[in-house]
N, C-alpha and C. Protein backbone atom coordinates (compact mmCIF):
# COMPACT_ATOMS: atom_id res chain seq x y z
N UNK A 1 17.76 -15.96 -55.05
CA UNK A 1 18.88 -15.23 -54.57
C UNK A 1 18.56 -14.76 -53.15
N UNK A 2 19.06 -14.99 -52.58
CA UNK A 2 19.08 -14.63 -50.78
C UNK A 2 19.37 -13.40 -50.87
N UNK A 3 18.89 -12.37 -49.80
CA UNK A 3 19.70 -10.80 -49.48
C UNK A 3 20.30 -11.10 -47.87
N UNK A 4 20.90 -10.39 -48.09
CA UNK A 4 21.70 -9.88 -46.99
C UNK A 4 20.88 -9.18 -45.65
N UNK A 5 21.37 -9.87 -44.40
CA UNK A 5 20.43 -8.97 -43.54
C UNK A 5 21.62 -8.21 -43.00
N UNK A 6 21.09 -7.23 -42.88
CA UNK A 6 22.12 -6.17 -41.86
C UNK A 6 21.35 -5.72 -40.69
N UNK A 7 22.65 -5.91 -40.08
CA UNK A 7 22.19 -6.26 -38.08
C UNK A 7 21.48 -4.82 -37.87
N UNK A 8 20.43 -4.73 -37.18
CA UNK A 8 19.53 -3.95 -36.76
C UNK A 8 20.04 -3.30 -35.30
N UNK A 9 20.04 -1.91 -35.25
CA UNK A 9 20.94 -1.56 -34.23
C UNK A 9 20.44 -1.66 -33.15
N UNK A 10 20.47 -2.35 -31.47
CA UNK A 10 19.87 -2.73 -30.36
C UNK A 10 19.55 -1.24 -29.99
N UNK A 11 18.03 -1.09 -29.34
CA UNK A 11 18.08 0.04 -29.10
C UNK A 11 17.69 -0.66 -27.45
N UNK A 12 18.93 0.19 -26.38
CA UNK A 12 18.24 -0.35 -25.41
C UNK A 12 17.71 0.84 -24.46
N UNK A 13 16.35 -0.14 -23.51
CA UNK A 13 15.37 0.61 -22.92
C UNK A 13 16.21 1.56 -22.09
N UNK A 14 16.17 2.77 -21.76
CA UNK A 14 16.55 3.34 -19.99
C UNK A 14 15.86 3.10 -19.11
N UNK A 15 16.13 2.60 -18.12
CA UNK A 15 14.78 2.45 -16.77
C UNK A 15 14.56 3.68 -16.79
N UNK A 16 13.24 3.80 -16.30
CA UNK A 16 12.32 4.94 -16.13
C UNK A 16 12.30 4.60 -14.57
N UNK A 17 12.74 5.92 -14.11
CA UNK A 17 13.25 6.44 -13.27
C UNK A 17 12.06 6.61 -11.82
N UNK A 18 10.64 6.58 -12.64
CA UNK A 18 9.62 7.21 -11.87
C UNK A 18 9.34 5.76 -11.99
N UNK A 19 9.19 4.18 -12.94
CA UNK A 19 8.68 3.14 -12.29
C UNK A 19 10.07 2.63 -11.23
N UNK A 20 10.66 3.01 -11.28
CA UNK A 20 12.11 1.90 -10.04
C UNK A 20 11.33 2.84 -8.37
N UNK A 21 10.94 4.34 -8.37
CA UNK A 21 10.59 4.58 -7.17
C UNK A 21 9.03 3.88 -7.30
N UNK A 22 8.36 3.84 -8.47
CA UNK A 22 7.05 3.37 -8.29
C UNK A 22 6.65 1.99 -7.23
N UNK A 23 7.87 0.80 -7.93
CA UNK A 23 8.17 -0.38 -7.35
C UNK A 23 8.84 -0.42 -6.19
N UNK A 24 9.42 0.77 -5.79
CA UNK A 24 9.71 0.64 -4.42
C UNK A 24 8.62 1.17 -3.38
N UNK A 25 7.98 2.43 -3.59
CA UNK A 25 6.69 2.29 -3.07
C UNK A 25 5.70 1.58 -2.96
N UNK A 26 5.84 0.46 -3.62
CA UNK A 26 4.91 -0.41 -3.74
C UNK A 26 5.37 -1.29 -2.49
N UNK A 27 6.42 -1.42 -2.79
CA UNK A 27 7.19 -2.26 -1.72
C UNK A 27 6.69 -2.09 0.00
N UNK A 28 7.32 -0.71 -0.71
CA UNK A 28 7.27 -0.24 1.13
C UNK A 28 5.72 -0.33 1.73
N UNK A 29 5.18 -0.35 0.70
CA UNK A 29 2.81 -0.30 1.48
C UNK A 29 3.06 -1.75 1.86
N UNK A 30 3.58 -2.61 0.78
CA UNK A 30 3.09 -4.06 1.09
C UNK A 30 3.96 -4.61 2.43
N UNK A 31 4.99 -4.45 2.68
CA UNK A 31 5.83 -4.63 3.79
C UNK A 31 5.30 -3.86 5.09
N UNK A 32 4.70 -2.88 5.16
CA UNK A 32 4.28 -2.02 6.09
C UNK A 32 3.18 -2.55 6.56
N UNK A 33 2.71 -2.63 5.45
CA UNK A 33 1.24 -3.74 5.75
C UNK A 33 1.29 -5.02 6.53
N UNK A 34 2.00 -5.25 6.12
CA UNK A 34 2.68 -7.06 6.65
C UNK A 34 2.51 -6.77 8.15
N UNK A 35 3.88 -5.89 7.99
CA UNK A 35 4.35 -5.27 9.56
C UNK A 35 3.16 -4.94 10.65
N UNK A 36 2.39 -4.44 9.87
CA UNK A 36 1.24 -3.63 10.76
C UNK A 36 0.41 -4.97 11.66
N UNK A 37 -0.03 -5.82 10.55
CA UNK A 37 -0.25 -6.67 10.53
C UNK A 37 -0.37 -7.69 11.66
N UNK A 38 1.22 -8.32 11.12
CA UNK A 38 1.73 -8.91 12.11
C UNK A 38 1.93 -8.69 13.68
N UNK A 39 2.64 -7.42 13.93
CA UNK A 39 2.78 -6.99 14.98
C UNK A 39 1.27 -6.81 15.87
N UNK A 40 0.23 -6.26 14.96
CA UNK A 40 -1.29 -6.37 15.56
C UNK A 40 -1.06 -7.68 16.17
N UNK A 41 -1.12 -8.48 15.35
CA UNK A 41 -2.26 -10.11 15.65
C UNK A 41 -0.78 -10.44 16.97
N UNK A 42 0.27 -9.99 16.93
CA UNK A 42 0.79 -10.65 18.15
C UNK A 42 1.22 -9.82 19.20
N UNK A 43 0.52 -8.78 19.43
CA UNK A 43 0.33 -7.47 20.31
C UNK A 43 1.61 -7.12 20.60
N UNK A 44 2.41 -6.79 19.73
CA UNK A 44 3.99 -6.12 20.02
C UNK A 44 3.48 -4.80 19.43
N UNK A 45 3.27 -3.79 20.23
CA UNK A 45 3.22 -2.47 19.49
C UNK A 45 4.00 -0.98 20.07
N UNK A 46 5.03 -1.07 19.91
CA UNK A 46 5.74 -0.11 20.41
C UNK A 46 5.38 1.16 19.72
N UNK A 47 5.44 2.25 20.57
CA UNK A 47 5.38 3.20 19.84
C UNK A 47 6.25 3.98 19.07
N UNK A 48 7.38 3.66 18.73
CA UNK A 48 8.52 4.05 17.43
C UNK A 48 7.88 3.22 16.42
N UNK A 49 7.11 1.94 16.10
CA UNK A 49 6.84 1.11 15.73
C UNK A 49 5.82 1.90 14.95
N UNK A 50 4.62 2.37 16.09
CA UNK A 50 3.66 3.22 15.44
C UNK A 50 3.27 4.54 14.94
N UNK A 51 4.52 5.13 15.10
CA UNK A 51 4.90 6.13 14.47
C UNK A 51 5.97 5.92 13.05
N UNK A 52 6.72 4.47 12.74
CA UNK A 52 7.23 5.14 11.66
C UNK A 52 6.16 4.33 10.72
N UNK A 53 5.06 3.13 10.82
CA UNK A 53 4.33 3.11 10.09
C UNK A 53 3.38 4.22 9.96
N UNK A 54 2.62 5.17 10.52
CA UNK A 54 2.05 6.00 10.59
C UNK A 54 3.05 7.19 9.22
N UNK A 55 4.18 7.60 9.35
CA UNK A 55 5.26 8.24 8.35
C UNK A 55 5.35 7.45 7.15
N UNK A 56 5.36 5.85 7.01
CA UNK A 56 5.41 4.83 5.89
C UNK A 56 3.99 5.43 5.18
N UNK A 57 3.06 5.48 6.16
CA UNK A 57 1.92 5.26 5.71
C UNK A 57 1.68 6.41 5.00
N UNK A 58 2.07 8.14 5.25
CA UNK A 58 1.74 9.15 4.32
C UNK A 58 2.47 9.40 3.61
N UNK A 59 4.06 8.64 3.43
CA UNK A 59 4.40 8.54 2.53
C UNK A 59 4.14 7.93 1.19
N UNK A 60 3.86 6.61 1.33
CA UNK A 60 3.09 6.01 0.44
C UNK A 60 1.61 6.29 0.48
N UNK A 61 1.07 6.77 0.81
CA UNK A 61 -0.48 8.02 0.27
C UNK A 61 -0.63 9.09 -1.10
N UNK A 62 1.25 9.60 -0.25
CA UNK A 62 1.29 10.57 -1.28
C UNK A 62 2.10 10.44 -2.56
N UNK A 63 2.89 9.63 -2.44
CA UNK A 63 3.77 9.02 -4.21
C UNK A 63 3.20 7.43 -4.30
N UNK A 64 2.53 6.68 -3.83
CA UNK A 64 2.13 5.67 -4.53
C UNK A 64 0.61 5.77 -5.14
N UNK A 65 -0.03 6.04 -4.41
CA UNK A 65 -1.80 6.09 -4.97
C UNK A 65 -1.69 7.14 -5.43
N UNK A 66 -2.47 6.97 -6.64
CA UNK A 66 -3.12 8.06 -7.21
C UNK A 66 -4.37 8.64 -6.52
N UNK A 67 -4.45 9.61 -6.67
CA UNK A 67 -5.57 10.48 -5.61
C UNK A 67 -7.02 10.83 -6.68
N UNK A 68 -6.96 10.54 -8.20
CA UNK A 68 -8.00 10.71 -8.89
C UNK A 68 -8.80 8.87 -8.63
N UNK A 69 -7.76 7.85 -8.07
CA UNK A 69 -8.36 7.04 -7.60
C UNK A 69 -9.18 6.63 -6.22
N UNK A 70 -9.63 8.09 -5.63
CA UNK A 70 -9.84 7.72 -4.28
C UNK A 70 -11.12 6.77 -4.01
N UNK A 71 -11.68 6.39 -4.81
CA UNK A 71 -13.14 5.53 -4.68
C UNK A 71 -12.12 4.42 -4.64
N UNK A 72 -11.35 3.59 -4.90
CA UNK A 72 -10.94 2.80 -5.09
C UNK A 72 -10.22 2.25 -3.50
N UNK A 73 -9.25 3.35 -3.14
CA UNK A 73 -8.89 3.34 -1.87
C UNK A 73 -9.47 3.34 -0.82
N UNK A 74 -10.59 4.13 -1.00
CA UNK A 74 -11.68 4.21 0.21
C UNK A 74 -12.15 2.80 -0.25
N UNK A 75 -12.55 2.88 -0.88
CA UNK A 75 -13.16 0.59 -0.30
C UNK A 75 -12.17 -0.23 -0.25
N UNK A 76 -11.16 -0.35 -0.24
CA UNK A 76 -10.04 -1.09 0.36
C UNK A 76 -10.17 -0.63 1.99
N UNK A 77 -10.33 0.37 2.02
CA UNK A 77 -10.45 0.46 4.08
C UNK A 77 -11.73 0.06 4.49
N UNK A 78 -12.40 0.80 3.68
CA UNK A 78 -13.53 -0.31 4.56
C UNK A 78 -13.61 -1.51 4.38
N UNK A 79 -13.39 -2.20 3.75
CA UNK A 79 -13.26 -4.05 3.54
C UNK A 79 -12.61 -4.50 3.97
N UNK A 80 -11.06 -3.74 4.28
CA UNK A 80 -10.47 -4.54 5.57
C UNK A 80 -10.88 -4.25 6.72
N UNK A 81 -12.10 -3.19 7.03
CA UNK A 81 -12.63 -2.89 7.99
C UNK A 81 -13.75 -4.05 8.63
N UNK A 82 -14.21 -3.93 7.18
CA UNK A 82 -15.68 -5.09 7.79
C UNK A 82 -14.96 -6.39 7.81
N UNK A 83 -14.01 -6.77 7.02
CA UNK A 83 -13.26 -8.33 7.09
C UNK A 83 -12.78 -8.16 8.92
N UNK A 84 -12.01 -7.33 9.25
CA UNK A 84 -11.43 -7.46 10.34
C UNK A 84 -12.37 -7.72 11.19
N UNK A 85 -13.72 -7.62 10.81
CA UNK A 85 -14.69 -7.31 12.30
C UNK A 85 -15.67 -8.75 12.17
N UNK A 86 -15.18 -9.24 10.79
CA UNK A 86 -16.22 -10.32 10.42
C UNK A 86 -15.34 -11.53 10.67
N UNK A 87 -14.13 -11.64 10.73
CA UNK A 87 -13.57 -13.04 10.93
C UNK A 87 -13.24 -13.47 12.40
N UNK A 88 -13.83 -12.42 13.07
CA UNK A 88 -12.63 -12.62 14.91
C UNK A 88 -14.26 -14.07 15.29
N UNK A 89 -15.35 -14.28 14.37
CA UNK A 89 -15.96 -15.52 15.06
C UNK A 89 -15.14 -16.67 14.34
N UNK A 90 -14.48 -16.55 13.32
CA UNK A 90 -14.14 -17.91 13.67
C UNK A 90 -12.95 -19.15 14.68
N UNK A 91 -13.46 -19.56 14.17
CA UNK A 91 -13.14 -20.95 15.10
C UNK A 91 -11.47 -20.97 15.54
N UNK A 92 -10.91 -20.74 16.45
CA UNK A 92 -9.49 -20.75 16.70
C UNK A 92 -8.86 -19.89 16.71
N UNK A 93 -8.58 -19.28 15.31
CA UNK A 93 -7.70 -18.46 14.62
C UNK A 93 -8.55 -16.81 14.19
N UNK A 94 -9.70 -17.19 14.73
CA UNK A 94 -10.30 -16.11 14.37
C UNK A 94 -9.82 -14.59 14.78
N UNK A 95 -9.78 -14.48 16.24
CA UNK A 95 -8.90 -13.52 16.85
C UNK A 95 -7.65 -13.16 16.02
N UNK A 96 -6.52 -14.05 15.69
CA UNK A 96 -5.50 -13.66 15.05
C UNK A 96 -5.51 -13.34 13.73
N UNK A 97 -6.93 -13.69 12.64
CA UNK A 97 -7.22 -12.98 11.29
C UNK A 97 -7.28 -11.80 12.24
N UNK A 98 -8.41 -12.01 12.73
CA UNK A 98 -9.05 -10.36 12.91
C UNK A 98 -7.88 -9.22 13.32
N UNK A 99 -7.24 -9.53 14.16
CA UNK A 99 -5.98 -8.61 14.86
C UNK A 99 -5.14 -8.53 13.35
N UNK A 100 -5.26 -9.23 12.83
CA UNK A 100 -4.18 -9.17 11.52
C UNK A 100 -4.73 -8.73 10.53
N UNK A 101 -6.10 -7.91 10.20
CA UNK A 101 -6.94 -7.29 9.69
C UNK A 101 -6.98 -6.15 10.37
N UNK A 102 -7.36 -6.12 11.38
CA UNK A 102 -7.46 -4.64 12.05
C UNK A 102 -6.15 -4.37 12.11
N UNK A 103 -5.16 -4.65 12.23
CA UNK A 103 -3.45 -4.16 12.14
C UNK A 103 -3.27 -3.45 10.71
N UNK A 104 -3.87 -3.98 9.77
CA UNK A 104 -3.84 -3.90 8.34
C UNK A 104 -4.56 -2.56 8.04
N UNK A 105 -5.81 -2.65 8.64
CA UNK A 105 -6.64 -1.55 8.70
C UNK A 105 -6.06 -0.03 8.98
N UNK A 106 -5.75 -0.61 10.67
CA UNK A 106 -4.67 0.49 11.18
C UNK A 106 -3.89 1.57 10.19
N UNK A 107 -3.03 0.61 9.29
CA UNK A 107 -2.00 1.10 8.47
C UNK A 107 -2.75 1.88 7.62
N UNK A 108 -3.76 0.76 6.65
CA UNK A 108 -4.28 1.80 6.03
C UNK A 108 -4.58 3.28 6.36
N UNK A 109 -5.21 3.63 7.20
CA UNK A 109 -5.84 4.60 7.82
C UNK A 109 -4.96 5.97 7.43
N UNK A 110 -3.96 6.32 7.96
CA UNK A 110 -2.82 7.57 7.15
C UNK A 110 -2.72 7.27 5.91
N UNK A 111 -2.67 5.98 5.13
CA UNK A 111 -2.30 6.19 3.77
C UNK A 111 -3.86 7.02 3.15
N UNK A 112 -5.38 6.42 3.36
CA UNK A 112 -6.50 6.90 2.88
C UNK A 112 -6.87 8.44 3.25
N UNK A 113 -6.14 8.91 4.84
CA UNK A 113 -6.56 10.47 4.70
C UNK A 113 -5.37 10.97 3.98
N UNK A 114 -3.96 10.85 3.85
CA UNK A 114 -3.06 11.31 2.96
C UNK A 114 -3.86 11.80 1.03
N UNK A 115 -4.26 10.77 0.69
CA UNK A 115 -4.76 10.35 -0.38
C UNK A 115 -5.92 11.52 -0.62
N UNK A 116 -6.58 11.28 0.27
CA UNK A 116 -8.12 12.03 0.59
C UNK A 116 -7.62 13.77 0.32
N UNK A 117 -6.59 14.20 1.24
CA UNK A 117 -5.88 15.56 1.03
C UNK A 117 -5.49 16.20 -0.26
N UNK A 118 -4.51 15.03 -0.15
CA UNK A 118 -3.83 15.17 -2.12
C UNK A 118 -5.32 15.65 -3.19
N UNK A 119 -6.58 14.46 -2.55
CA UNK A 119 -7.15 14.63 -3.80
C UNK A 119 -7.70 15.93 -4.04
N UNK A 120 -8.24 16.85 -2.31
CA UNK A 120 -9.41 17.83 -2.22
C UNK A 120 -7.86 18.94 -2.57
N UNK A 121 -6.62 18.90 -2.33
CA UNK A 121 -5.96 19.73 -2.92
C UNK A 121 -5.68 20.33 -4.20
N UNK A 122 -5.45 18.96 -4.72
CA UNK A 122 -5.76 18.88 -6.13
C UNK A 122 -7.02 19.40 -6.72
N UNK A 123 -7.99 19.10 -7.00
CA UNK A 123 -9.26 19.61 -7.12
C UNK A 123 -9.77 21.09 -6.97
N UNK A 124 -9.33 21.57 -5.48
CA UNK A 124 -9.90 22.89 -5.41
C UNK A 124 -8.80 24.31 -5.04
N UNK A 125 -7.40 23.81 -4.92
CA UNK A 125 -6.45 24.57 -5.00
C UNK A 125 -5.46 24.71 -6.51
């Protein structure tokens, strides 16, 4: 004898509200980055340019990274630090990694002391 199934009521998800800004902060580091980037390795650097990545940059310091992760962040700057300084020998293109590493670097730089703040705030206030 077969039973009967009775339809199971759809329960559907709500976006969570804190991952849609999560993924847009994410956005905005990786695009900023690009930007930084790019504009390095092909020496366009205006200064509205370097001021609103510099604002990108403590913005996303302070709602994208977590600040109990700061070991993590701090060696992301220095590795694009030593990469930037380690690729300008090679052959051709080396200059334009490197400028496109140190551009990268650049950016980083406000997001890791942002981060760095949050964390010693956190911690001892």
């Amino acid at each position: 004898m077969t039973t009967k199934k009775t339809p199971q009521p759809q329960t559907s998800k709500p976006t969570d509200v804190t991952e849609n800004w999560r993924f847009l902060f994410k956005w905005l580091f990786i695009i900023g980055g690009l930007t930084a980037g790019v504009t390095n390795a092909i020496s366009f650097q205006p200064d509205y340019l370097i001021w609103t990545l510099m604002v990108v940059g403590v913005i996303v310091g302070f709602f994208y990274f977590d600040s109990d992760d700061l070991i993590n962040i701090g060696l992301r700057y220095m590795i694009f630090g030593a990469v930037a300084n380690a690729v300008g020998g090679f052959y051709k293109i080396g200059s334009y990694l490197g400028a496109f590493f140190l551009g990268f670097f650049y950016y980083l730089g406000p997001v890791v002391l942002t981060v760095v703040v949050v964390y010693f705030v956190k911690k001892y206030l």
